[in-house]
Protein backbone atom coordinates (compact mmCIF):
# COMPACT_ATOMS: atom_id res chain seq x y z
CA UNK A 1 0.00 0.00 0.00
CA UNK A 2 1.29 3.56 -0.96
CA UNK A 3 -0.74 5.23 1.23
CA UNK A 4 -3.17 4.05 4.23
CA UNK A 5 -5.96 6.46 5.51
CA UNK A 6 -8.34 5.52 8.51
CA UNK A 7 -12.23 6.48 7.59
CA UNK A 8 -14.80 6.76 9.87
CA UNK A 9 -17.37 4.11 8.53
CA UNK A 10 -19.79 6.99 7.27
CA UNK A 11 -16.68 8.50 5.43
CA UNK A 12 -15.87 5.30 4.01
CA UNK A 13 -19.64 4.63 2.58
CA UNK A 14 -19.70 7.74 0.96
CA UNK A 15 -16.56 7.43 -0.46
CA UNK A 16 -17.81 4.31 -2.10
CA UNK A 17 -20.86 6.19 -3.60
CA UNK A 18 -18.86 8.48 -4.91
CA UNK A 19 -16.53 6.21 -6.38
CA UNK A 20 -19.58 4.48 -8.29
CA UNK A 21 -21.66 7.53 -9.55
CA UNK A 22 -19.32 10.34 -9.33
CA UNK A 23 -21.52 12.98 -11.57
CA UNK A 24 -24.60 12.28 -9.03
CA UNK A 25 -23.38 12.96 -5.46
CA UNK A 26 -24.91 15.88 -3.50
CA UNK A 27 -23.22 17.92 -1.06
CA UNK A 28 -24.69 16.51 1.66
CA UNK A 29 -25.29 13.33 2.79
CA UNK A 30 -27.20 11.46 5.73
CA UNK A 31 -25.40 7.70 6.48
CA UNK A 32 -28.35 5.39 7.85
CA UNK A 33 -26.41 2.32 8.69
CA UNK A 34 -28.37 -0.57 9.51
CA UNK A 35 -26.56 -3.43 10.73
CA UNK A 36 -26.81 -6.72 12.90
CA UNK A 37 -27.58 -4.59 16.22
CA UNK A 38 -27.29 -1.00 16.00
CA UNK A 39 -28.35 1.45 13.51
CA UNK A 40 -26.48 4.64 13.22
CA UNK A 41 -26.52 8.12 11.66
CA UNK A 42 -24.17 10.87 10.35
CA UNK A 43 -23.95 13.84 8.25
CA UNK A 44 -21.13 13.79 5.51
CA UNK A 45 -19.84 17.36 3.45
CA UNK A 46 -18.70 16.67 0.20
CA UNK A 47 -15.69 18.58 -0.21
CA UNK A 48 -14.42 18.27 -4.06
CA UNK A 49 -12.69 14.57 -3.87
CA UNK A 50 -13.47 13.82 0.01
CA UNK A 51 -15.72 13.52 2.57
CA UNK A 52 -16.10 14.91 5.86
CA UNK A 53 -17.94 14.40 8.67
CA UNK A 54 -20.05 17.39 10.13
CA UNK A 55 -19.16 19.06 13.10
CA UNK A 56 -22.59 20.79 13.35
CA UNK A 57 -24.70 17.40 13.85
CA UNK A 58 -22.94 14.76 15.77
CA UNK A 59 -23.52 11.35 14.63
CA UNK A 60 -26.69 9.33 16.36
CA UNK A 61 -28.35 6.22 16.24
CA UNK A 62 -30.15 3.78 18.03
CA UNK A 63 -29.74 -0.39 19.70
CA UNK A 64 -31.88 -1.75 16.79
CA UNK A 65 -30.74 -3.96 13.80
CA UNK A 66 -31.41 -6.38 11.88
CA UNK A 67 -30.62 -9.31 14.97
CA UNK A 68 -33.63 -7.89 16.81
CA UNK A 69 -35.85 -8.12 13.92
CA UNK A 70 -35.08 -11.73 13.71
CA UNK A 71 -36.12 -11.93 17.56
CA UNK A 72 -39.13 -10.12 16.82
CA UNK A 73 -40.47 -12.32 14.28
CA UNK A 74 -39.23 -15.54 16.36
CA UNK A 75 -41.41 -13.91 19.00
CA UNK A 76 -44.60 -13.52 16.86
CA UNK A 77 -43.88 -16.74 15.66
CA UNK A 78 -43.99 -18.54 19.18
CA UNK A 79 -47.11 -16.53 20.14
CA UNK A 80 -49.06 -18.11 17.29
CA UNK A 81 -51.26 -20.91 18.54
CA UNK A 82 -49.85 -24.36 18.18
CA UNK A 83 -46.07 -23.06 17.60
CA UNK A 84 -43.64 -25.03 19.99
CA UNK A 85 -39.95 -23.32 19.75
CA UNK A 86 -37.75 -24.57 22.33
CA UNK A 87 -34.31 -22.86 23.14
CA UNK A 88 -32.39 -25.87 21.76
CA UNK A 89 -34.01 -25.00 17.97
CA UNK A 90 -33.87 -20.88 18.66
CA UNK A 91 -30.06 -20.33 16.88
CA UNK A 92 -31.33 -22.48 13.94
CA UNK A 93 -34.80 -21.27 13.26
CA UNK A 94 -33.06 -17.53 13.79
CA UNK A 95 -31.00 -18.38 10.94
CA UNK A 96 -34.08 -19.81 8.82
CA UNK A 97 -35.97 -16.58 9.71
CA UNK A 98 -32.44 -14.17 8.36
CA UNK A 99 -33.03 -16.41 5.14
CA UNK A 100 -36.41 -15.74 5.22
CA UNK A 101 -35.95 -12.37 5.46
CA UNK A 102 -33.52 -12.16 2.88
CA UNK A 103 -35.25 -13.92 0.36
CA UNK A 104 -38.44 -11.43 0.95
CA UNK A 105 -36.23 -8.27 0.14
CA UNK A 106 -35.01 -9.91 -3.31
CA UNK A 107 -38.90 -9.98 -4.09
CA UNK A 108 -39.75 -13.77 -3.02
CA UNK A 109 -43.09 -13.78 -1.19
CA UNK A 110 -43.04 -17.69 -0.68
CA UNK A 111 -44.26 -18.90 2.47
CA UNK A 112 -41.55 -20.39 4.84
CA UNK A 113 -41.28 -23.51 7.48
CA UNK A 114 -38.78 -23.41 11.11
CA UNK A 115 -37.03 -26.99 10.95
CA UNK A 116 -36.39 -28.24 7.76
CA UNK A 117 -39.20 -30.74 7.42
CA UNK A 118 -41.86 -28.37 7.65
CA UNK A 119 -42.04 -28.30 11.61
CA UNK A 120 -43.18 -25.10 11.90
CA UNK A 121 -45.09 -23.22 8.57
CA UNK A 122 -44.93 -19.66 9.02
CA UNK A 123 -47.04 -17.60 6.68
CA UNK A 124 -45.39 -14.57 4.78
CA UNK A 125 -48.25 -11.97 6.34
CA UNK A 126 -45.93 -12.45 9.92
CA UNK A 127 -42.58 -11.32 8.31
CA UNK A 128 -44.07 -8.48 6.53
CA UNK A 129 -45.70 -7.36 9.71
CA UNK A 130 -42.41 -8.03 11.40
CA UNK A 131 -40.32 -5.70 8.97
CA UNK A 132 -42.81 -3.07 8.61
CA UNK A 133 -42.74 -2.66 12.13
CA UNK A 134 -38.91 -2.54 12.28
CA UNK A 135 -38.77 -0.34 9.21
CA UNK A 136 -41.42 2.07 10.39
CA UNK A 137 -38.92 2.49 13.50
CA UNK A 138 -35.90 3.51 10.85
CA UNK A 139 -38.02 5.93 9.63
CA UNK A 140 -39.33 7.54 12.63
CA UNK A 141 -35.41 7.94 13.95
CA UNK A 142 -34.28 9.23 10.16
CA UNK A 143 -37.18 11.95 10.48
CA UNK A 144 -35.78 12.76 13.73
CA UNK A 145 -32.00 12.73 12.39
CA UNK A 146 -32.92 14.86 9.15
CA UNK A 147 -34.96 17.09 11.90
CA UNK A 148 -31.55 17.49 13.64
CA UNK A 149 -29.72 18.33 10.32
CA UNK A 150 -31.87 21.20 9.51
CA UNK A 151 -32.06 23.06 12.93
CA UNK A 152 -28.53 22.20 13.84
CA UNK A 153 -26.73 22.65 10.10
CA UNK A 154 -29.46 24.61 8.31
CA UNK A 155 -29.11 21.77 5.84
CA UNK A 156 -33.10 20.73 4.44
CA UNK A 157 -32.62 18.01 1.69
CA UNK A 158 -29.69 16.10 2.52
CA UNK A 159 -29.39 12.99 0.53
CA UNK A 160 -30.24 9.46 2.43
CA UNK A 161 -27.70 6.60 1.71
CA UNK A 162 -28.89 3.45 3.11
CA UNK A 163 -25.62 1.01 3.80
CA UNK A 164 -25.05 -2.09 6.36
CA UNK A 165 -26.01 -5.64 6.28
CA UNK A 166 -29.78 -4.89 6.78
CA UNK A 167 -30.05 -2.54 4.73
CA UNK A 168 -32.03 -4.91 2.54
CA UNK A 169 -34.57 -5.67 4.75
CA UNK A 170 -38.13 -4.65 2.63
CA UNK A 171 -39.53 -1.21 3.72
């Protein structure tokens, strides 16, 4: 390496945007990063060839990701009537229900099943509910974040760039 450069991880998205579609980058930019368990915010300047965070609105977020939306549907999923989930299946059916989830935000809208040979059917209706609930949540703490941007930095449209590993989740 020639030259190494530490990024903060909202630095480090935007740099990759800007990389990809370099004629179509605003000046301003709001991170939403939606991982495994947090989900986090910050303001980025675009200055020419860089990025930089903003010293006017400090960078926020929230305990919430995409691990919690997995417990939240295992949740609804044991309070249906008839649905027996023991802790020695939980770490297996909460990978089924991140494939599950997956599969919904690349447009698949096929029921699922907990356990391989059908143990458990869980209708599609539950996940939806599940991530419109979570996503509803992202929203609610963006409006607050973009409120924060314009008192704070006077700054009224900043662009939204969605990044993380559940980012994908539909909503």
């Amino acid at each position: 390496f020639t030259g190494i450069r530490l990024l903060e991880e909202p630095v480090g998205a935007a740099l990759a945007w800007l990389a990809t579609w370099p004629d179509h980058l605003p000046d301003h930019i709001v991170i939403c990063d939606v991982g495994g368990g947090t989900t986090d915010f910050a303001l980025v300047h675009r200055r020419t060839d860089r990025f930089e965070p903003d010293s006017q609105v400090l960078p926020a977020g929230f305990p919430s990701g995409g691990n919690d939306l997995d417990e939240e549907v295992l949740a609804a999923i044991r309070g249906q009537e008839n649905a027996k989930v023991g802790e020695k299946q939980r770490a297996r059916y909460l990978y089924e229900i991140r494939k599950a989830k997956e599969r919904l935000g690349i447009g698949s809208d096929e029921p699922f099943s907990l356990g391989g040979n059908g143990d458990l059917n869980v209708p599609t209706e539950l996940l939806h509910d599940c991530c419109e609930a979570f996503s509803s949540d992202i929203e609610e703490q963006v409006s607050r974040y973009l409120d924060r941007c314009r008192s704070e930095a006077g700054i009224e449209q900043p662009a939204i760039l969605l990044v993380g590993g559940s980012s994908k989740i539909v909503g």
